[in-house]
C-alpha atoms as a PDB file:
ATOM      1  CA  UNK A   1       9.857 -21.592 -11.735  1.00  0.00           C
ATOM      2  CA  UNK A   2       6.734 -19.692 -11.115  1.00  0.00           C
ATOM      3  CA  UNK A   3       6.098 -16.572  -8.894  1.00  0.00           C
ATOM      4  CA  UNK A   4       5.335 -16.862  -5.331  1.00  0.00           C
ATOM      5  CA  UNK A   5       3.831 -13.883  -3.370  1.00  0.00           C
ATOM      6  CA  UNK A   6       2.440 -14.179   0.433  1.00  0.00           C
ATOM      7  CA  UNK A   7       0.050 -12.306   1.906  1.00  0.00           C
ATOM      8  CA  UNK A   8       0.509 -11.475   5.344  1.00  0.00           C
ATOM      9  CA  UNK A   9      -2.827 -11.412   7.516  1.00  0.00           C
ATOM     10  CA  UNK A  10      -5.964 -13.229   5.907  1.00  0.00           C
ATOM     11  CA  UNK A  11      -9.049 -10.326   7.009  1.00  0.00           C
ATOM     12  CA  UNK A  12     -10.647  -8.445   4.669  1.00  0.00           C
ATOM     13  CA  UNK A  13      -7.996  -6.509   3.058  1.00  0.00           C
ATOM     14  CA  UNK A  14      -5.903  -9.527   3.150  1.00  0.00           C
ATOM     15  CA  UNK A  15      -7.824 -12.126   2.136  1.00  0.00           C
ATOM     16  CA  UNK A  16      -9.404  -9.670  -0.841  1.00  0.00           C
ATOM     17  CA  UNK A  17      -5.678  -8.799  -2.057  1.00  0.00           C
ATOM     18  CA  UNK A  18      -5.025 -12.646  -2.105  1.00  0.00           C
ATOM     19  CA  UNK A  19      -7.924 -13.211  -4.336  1.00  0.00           C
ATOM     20  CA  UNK A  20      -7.029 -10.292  -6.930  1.00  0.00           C
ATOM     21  CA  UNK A  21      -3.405 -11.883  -6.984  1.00  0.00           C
ATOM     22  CA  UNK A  22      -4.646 -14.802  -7.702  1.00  0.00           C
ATOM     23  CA  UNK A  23      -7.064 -13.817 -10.693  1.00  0.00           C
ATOM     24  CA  UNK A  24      -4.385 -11.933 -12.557  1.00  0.00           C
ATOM     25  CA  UNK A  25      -3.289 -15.615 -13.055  1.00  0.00           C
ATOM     26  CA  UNK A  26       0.422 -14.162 -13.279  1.00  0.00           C
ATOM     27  CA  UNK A  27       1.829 -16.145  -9.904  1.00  0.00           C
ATOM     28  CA  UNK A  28       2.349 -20.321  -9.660  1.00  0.00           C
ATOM     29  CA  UNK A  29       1.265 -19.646  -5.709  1.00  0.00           C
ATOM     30  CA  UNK A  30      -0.286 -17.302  -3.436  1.00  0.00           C
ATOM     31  CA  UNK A  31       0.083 -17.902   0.377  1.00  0.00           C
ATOM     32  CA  UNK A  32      -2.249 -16.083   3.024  1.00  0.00           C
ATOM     33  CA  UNK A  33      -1.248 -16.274   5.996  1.00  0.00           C
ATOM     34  CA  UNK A  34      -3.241 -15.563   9.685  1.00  0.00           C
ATOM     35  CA  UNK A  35      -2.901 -16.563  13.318  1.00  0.00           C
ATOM     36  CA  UNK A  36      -6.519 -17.180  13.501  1.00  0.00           C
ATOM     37  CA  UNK A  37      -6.366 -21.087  13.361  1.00  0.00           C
ATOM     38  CA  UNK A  38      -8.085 -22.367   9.845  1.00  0.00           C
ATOM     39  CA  UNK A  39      -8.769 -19.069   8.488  1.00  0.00           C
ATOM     40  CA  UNK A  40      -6.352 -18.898   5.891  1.00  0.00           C
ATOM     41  CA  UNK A  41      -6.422 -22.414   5.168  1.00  0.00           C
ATOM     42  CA  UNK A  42     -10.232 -22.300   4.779  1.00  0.00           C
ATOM     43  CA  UNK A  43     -10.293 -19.058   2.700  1.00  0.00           C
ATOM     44  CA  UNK A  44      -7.617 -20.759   0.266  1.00  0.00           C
ATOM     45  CA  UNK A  45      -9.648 -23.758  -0.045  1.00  0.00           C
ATOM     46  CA  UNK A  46     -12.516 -21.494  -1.007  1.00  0.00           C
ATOM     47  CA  UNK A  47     -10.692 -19.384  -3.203  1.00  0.00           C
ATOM     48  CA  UNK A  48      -9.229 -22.347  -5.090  1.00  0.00           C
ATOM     49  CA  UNK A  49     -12.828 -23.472  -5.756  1.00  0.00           C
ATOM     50  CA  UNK A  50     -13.141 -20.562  -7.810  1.00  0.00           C
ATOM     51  CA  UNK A  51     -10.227 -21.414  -9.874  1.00  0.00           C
ATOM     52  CA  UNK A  52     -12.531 -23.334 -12.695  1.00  0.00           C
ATOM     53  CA  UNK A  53     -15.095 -20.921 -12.791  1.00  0.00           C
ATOM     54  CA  UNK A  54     -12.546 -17.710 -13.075  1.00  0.00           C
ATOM     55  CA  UNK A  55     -10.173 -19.590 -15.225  1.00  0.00           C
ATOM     56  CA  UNK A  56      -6.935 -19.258 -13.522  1.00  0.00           C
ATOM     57  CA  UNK A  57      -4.757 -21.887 -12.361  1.00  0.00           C
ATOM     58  CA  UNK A  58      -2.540 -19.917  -9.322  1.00  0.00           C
ATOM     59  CA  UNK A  59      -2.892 -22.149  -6.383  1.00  0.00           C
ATOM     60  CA  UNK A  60      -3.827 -20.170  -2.943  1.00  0.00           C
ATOM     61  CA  UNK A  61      -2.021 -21.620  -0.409  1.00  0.00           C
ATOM     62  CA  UNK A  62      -3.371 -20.836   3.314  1.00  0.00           C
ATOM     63  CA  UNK A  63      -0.715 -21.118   6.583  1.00  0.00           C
ATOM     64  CA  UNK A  64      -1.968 -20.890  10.105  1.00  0.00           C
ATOM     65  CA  UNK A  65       1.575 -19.057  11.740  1.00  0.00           C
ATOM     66  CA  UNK A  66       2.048 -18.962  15.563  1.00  0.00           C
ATOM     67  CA  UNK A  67       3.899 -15.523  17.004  1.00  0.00           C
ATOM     68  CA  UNK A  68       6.659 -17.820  17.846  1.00  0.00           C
ATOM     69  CA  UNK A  69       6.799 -17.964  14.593  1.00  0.00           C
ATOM     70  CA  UNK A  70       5.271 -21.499  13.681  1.00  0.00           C
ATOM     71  CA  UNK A  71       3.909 -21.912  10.565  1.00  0.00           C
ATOM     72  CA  UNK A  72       5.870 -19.234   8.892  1.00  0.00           C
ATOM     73  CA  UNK A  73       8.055 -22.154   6.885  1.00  0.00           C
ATOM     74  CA  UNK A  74       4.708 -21.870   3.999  1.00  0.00           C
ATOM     75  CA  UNK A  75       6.502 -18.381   3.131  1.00  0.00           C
ATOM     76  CA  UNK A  76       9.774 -19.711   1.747  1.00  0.00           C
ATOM     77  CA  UNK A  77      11.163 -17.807  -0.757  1.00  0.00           C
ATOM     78  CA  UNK A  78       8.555 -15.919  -1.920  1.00  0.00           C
ATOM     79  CA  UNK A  79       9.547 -13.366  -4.402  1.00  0.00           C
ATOM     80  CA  UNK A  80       6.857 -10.498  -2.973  1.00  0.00           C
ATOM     81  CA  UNK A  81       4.904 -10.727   0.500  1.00  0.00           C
ATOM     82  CA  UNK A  82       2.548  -8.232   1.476  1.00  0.00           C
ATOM     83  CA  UNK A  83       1.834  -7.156   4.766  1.00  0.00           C
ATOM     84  CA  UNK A  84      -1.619  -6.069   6.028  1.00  0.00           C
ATOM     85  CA  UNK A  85      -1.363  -7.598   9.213  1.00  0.00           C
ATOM     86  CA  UNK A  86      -2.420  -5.686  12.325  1.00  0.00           C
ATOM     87  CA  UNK A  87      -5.221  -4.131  13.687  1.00  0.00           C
ATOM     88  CA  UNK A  88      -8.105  -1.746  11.250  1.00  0.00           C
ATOM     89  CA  UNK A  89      -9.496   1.707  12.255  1.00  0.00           C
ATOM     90  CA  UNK A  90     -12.586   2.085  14.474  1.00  0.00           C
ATOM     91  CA  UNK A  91     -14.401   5.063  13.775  1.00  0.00           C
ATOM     92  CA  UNK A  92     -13.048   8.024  15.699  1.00  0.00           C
ATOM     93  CA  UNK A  93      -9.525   6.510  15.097  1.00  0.00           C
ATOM     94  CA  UNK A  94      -6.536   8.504  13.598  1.00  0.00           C
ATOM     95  CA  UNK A  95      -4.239   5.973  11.742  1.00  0.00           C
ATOM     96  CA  UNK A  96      -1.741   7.083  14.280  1.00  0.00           C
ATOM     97  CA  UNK A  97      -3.918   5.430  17.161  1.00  0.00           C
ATOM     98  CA  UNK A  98      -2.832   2.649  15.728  1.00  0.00           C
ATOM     99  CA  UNK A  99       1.376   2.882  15.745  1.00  0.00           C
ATOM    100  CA  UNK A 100       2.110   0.953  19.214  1.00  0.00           C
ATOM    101  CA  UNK A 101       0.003  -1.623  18.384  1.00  0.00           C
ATOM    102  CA  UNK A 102       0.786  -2.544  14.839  1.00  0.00           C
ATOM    103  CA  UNK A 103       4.346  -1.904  15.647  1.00  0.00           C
ATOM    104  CA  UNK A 104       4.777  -4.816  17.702  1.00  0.00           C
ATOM    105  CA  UNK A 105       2.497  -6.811  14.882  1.00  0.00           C
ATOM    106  CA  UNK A 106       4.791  -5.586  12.065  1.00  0.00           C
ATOM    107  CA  UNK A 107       8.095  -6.438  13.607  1.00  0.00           C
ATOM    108  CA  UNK A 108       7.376  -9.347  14.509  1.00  0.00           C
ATOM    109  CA  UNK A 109       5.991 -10.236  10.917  1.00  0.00           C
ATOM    110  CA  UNK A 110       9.260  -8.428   9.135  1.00  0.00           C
ATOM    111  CA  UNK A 111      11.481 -10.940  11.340  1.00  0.00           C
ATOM    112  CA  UNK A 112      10.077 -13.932   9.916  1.00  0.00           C
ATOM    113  CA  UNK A 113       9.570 -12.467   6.289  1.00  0.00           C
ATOM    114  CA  UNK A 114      13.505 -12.089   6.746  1.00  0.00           C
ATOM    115  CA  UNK A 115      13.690 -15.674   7.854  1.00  0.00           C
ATOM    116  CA  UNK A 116      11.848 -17.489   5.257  1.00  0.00           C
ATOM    117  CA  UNK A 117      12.021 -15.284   2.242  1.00  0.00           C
ATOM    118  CA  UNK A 118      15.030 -13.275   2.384  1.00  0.00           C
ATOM    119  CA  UNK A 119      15.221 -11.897  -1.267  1.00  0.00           C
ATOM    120  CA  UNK A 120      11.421 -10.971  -1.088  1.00  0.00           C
ATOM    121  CA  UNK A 121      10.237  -7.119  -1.979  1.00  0.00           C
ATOM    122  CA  UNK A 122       8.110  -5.901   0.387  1.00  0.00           C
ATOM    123  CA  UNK A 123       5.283  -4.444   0.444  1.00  0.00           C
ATOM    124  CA  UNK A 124       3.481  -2.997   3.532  1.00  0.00           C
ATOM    125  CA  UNK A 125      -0.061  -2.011   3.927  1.00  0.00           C
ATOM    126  CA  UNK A 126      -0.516  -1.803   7.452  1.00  0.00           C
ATOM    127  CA  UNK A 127      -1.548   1.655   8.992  1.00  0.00           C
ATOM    128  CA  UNK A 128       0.269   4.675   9.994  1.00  0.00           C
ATOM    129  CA  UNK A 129       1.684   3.795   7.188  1.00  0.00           C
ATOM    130  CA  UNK A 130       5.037   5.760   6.119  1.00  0.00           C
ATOM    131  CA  UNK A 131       5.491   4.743  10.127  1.00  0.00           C
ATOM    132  CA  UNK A 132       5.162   0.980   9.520  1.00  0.00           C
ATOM    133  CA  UNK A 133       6.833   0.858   6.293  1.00  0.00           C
ATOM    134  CA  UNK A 134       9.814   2.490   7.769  1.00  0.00           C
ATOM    135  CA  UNK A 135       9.742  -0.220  10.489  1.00  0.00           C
ATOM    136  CA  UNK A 136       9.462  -3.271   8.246  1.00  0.00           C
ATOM    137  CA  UNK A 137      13.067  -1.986   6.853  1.00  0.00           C
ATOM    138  CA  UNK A 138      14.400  -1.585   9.876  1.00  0.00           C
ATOM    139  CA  UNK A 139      13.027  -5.131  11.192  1.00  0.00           C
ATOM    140  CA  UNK A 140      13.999  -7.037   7.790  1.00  0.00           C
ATOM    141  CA  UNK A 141      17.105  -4.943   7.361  1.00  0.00           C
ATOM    142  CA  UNK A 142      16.805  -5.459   3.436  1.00  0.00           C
ATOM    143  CA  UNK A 143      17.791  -3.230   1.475  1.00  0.00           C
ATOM    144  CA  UNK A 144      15.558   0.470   1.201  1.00  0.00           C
ATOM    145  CA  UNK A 145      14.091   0.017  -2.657  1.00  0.00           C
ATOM    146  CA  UNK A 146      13.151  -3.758  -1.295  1.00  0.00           C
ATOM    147  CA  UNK A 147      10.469  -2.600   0.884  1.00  0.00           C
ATOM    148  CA  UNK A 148       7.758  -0.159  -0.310  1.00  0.00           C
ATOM    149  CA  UNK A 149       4.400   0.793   1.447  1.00  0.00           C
ATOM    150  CA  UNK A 150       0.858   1.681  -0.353  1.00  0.00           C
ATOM    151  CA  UNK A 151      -0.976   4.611  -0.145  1.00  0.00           C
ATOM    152  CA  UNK A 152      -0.132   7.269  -2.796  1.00  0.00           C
ATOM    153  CA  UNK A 153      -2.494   4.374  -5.238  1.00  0.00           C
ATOM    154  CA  UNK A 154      -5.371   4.527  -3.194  1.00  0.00           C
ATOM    155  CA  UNK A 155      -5.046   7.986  -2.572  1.00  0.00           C
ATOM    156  CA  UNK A 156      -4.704   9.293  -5.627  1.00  0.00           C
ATOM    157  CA  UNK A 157      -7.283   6.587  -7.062  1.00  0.00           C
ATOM    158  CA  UNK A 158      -9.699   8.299  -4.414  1.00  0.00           C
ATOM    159  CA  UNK A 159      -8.525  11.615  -5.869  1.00  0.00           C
ATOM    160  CA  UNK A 160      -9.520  10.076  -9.103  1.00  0.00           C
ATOM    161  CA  UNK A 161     -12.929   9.092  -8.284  1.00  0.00           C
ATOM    162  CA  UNK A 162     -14.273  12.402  -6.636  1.00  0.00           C
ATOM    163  CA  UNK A 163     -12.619  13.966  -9.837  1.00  0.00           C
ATOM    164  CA  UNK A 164     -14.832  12.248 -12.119  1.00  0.00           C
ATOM    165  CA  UNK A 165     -17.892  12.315  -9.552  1.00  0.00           C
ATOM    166  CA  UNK A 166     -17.914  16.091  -9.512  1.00  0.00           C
ATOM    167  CA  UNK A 167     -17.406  16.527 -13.168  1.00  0.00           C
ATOM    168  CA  UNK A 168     -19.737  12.857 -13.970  1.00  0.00           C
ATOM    169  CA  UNK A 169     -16.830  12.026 -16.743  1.00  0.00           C
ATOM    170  CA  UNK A 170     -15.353   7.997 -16.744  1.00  0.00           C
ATOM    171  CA  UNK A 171     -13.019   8.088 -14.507  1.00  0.00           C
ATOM    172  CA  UNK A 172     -10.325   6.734 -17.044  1.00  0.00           C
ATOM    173  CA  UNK A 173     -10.630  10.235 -18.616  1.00  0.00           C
ATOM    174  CA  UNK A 174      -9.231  11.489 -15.342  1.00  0.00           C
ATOM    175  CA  UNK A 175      -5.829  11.662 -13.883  1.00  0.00           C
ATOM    176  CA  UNK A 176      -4.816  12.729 -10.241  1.00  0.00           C
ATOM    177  CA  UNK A 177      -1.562  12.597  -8.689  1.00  0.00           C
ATOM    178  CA  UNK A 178      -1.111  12.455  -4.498  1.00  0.00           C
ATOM    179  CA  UNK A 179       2.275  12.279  -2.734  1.00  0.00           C
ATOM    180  CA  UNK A 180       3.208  12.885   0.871  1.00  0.00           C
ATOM    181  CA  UNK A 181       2.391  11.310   4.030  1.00  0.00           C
ATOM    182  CA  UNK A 182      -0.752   9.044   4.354  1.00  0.00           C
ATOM    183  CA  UNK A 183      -2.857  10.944   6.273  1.00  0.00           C
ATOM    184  CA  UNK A 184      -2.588  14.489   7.935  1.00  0.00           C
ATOM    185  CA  UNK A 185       0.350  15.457   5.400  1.00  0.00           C
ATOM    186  CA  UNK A 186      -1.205  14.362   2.108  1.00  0.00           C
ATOM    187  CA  UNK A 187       0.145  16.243  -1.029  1.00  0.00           C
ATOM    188  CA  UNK A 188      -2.095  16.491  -3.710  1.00  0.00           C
ATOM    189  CA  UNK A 189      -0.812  17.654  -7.277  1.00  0.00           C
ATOM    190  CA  UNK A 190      -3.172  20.063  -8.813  1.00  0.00           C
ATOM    191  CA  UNK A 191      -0.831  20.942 -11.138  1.00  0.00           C
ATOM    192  CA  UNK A 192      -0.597  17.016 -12.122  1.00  0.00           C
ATOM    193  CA  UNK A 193      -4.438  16.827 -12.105  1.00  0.00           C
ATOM    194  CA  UNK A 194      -6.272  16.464 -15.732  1.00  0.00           C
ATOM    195  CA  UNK A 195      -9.490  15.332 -17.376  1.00  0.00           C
ATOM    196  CA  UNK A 196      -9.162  14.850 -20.895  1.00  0.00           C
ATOM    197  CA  UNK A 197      -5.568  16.119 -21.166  1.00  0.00           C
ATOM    198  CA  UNK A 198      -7.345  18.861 -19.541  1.00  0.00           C
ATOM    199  CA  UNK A 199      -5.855  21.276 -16.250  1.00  0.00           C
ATOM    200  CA  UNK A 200      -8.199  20.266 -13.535  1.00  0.00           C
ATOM    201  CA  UNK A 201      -7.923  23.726 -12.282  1.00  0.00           C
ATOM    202  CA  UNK A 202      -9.557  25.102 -15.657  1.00  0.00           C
ATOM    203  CA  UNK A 203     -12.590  22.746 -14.930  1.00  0.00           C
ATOM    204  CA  UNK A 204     -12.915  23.546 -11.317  1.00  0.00           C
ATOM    205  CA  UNK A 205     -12.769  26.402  -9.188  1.00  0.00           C
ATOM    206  CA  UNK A 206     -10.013  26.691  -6.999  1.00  0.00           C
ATOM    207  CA  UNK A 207     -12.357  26.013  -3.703  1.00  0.00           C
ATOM    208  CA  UNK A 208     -14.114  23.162  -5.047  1.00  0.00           C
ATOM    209  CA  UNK A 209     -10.897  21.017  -6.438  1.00  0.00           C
ATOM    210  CA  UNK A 210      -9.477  22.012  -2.136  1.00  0.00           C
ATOM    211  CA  UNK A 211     -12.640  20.694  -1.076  1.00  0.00           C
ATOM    212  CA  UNK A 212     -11.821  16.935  -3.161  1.00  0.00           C
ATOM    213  CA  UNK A 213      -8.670  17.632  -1.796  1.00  0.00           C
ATOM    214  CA  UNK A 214      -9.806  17.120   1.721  1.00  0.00           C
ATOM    215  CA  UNK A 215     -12.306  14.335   0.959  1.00  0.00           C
ATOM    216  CA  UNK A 216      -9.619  12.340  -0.356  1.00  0.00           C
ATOM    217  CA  UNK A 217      -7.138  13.122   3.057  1.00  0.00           C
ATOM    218  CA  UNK A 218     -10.320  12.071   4.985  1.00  0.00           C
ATOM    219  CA  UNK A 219     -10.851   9.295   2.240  1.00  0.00           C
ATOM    220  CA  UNK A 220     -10.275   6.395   4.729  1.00  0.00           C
ATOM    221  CA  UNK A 221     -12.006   8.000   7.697  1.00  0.00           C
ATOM    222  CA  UNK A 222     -15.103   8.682   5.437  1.00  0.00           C
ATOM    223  CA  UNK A 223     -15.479   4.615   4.788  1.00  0.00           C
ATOM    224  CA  UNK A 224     -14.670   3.563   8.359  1.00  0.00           C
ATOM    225  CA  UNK A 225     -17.212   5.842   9.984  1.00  0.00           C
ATOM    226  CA  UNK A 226     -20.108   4.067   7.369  1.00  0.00           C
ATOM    227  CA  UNK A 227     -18.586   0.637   7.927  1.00  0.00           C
ATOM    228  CA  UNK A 228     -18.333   1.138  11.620  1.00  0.00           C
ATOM    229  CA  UNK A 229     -16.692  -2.759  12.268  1.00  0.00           C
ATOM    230  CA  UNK A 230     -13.713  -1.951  10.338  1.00  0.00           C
ATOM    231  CA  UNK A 231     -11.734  -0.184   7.037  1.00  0.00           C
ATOM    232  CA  UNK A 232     -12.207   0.159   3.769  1.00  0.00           C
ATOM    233  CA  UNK A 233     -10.195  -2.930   1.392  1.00  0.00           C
ATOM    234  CA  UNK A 234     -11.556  -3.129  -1.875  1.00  0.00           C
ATOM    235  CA  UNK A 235      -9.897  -0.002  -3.492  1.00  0.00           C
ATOM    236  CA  UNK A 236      -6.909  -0.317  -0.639  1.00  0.00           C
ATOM    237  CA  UNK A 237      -6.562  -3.925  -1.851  1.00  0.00           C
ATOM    238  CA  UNK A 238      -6.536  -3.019  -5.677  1.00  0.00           C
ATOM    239  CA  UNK A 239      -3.368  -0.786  -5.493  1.00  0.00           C
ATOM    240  CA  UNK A 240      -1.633  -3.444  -3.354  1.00  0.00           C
ATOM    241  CA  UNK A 241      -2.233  -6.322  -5.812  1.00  0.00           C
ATOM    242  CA  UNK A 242      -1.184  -3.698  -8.248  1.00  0.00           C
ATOM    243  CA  UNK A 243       2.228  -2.844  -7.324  1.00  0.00           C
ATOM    244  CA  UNK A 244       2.444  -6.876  -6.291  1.00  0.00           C
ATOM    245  CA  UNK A 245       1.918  -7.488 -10.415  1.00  0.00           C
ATOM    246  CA  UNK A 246       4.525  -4.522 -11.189  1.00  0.00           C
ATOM    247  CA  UNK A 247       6.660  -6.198  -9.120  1.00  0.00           C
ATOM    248  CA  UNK A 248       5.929  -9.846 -10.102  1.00  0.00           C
ATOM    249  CA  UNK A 249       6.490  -9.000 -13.855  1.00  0.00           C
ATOM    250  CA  UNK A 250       9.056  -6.439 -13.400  1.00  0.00           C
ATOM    251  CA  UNK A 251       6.940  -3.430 -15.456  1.00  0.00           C
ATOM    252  CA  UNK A 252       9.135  -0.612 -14.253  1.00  0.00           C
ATOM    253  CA  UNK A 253       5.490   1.183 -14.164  1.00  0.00           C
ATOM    254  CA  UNK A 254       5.686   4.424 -12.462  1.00  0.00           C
ATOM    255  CA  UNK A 255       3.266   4.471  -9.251  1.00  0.00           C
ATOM    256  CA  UNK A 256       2.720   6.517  -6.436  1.00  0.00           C
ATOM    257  CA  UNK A 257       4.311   4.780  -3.237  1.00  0.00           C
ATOM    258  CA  UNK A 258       5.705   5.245  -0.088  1.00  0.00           C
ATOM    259  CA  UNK A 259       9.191   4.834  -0.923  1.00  0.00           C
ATOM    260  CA  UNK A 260      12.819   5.472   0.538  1.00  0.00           C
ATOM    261  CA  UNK A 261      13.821   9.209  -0.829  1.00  0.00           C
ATOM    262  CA  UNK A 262      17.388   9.912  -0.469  1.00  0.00           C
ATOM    263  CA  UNK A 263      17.979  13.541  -2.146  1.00  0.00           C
ATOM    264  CA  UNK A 264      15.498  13.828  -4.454  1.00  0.00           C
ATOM    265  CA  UNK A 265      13.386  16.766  -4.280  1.00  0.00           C
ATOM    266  CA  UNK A 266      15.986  17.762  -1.785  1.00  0.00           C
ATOM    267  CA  UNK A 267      14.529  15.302   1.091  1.00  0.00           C
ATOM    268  CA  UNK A 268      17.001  12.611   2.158  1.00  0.00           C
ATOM    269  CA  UNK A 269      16.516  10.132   4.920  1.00  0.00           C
ATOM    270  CA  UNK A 270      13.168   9.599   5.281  1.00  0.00           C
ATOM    271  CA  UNK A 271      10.225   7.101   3.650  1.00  0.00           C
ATOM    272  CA  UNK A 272       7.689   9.349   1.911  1.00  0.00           C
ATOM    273  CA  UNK A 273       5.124   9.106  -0.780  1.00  0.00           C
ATOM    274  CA  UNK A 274       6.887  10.202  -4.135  1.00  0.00           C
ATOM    275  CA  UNK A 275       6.143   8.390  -7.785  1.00  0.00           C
ATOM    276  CA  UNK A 276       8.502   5.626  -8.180  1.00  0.00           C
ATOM    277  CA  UNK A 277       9.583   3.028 -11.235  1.00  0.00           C
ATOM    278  CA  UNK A 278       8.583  -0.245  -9.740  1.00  0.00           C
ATOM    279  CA  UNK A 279      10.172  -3.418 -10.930  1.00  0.00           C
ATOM    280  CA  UNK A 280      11.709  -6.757  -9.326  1.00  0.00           C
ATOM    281  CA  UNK A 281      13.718  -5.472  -7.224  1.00  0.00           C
ATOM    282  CA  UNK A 282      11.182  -2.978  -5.446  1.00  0.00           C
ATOM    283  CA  UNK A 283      11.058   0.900  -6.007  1.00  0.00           C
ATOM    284  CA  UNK A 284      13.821   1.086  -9.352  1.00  0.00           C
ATOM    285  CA  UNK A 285      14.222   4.907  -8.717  1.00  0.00           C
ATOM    286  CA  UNK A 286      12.301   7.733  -7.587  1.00  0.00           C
ATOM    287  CA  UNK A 287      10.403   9.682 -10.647  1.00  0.00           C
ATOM    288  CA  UNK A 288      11.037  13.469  -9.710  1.00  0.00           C
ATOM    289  CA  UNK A 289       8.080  15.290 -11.103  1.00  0.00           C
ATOM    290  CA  UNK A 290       7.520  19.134 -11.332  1.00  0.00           C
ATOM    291  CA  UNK A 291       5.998  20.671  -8.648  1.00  0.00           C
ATOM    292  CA  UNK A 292       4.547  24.163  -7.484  1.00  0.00           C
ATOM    293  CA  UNK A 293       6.243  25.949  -4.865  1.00  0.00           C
ATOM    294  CA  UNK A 294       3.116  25.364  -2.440  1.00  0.00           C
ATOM    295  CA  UNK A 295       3.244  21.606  -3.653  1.00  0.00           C
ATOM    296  CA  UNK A 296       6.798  21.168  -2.906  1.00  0.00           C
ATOM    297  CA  UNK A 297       6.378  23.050   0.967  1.00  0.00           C
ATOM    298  CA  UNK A 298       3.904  20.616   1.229  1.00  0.00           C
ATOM    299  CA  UNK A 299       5.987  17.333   0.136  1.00  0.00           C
ATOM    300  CA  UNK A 300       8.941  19.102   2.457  1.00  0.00           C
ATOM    301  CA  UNK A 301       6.034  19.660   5.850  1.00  0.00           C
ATOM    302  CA  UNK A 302       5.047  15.586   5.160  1.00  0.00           C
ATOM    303  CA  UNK A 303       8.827  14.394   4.874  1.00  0.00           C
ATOM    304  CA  UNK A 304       9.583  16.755   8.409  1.00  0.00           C
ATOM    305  CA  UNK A 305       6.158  15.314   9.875  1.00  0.00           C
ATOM    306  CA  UNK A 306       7.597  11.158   9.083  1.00  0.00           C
ATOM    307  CA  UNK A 307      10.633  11.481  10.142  1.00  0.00           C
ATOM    308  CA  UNK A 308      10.319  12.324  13.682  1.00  0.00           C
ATOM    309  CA  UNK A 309       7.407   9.354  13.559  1.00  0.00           C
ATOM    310  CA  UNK A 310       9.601   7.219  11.667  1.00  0.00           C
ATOM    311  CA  UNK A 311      12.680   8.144  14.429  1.00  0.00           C
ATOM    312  CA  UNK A 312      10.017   7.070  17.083  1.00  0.00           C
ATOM    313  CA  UNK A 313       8.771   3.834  15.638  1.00  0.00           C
ATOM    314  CA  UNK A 314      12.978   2.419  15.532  1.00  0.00           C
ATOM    315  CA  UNK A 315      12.693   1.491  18.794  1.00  0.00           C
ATOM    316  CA  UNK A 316       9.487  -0.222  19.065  1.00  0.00           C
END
């Protein structure tokens, strides 16, 4: 029996993460799912189109559902579903603009995914993030490493990009590592950050890699205030199909994710960006990495900044 994966919410980050599960040709079926009426079912029919001329034989399933929770029966036992349902930035907008909103959105969206596919892993996309992620648990009530949120990818693949910018290397010579919050409380690693096996601080002066440091925390702001009708989702949508495919072939590949940390690095309790083993069953274990005193404040002032967020969001 094949893999099945749903995608929750067919806009553009949606609808884009659909099509790069669907190329990696590694799932039987890919649902997308929106409560605009056709939308899915007219972007699958379009992305199936492509199948001859990309050579890959997923099918892309699309599923109209109803907030009464019609339509939601096209999920059954999927194996992953990722969430990106809810509302996008306008410019101006902190992602925390966003929580009452996209609380009532994500709940609603966890309930059913607990329905339908109750053995899924989980995936959530939707922004504040660590906020939402922690609310998808609490709405599905699966178990912690089964749900997982994105951000550390696309922040530290933002990271990764201004790295190689700066310094006009490939970018595959460069590595970056971010951790934290997504947003405000971002933790970059320095002391993680090479180019050619290469400290990043021996490269760059110490102002220069703080000024990266804050492009990448404004990373998503940057894109919305260009785009002006909405938020970045090509590079967003890459690290979601990414863990998806880690998940889906059970890689135990160690990413950066919002995950459930429960003593390590002496945080407990709270859903924070750390580098995790992902696999089938979700976030395997949390991959404790050596930090710098500052860098470890700084992963401490993000977990303290979450959790009374992530306290907040349990009753909405």
């Amino acid at each position: 029996m094949g893999k099945k994966v749903t995608v929750v919410g067919a806009g553009f980050y949606g609808s884009t993460t659909a099509q790069r599960l669907a190329e990696y040709d590694v799932f039987e079926t890919v649902v997308l799912t929106d409560i605009i009426e056709g939308k899915p079912e007219g972007l699958a029919l379009d992305l199936n189109q492509s199948r001859s001329i990309e050579g890959f034989e997923t099918k892309v399933v699309g599923a109209t559902t109803g907030v009464d929770g019609s339509g939601y029966e096209a999920i059954a036992g999927s194996d992953i579903v990722v969430i990106t349902a809810g509302l996008p930035r306008k410019p101006g907008m902190s992602r925390m603009d966003l929580l009452g909103v996209n609380a009532k959105i994500v709940r609603g969206v966890a309930e059913q995914v607990a329905k339908h596919a109750p053995n899924a892993v989980v995936i959530v996309v939707s922004n504040p993030l660590d906020e939402m992620t922690a609310l998808a648990q609490i709405a599905t009530q699966f178990p912690k490493n089964r749900v997982i949120g994105q951000a550390g990818m696309l922040d530290t693949a933002r990271f990764t990009h201004f790295v190689a910018e700066e310094l006009n290397v490939p970018v595959g010579s460069v590595k970056t590592l971010t951790l934290g919050s997504h947003g405000d409380t971002m933790v970059p690693v320095p002391s993680r950050c090479t180019v050619d096996g290469k400290p990043l601080s021996d490269l760059l002066p110490a102002d220069k890699i703080e000024e990266l440091v804050t492009r990448t925390r404004n990373g998503g702001a940057e894109v919305v205030a260009l785009l002006k009708t909405g938020s970045a989702y090509y590079a967003p949508s890459a690290a979601a199909a990414r863990m998806a495919k880690a998940v889906a072939e059970d890689s135990g590949e160690v990413m950066p994710v919002c995950a459930w940390v429960d003593g390590e690095y002496g945080i407990s309790g709270v859903y924070l960006g750390v580098e995790a083993e992902i696999g089938a069953t979700g976030a395997r274990r949390v991959v404790i990495t050596d930090l710098t005193e500052s860098e470890l404040a700084g992963l401490n002032e993000a977990a303290e900044a979450v959790r009374a967020k992530q306290a907040d969001v349990a009753g909405l």
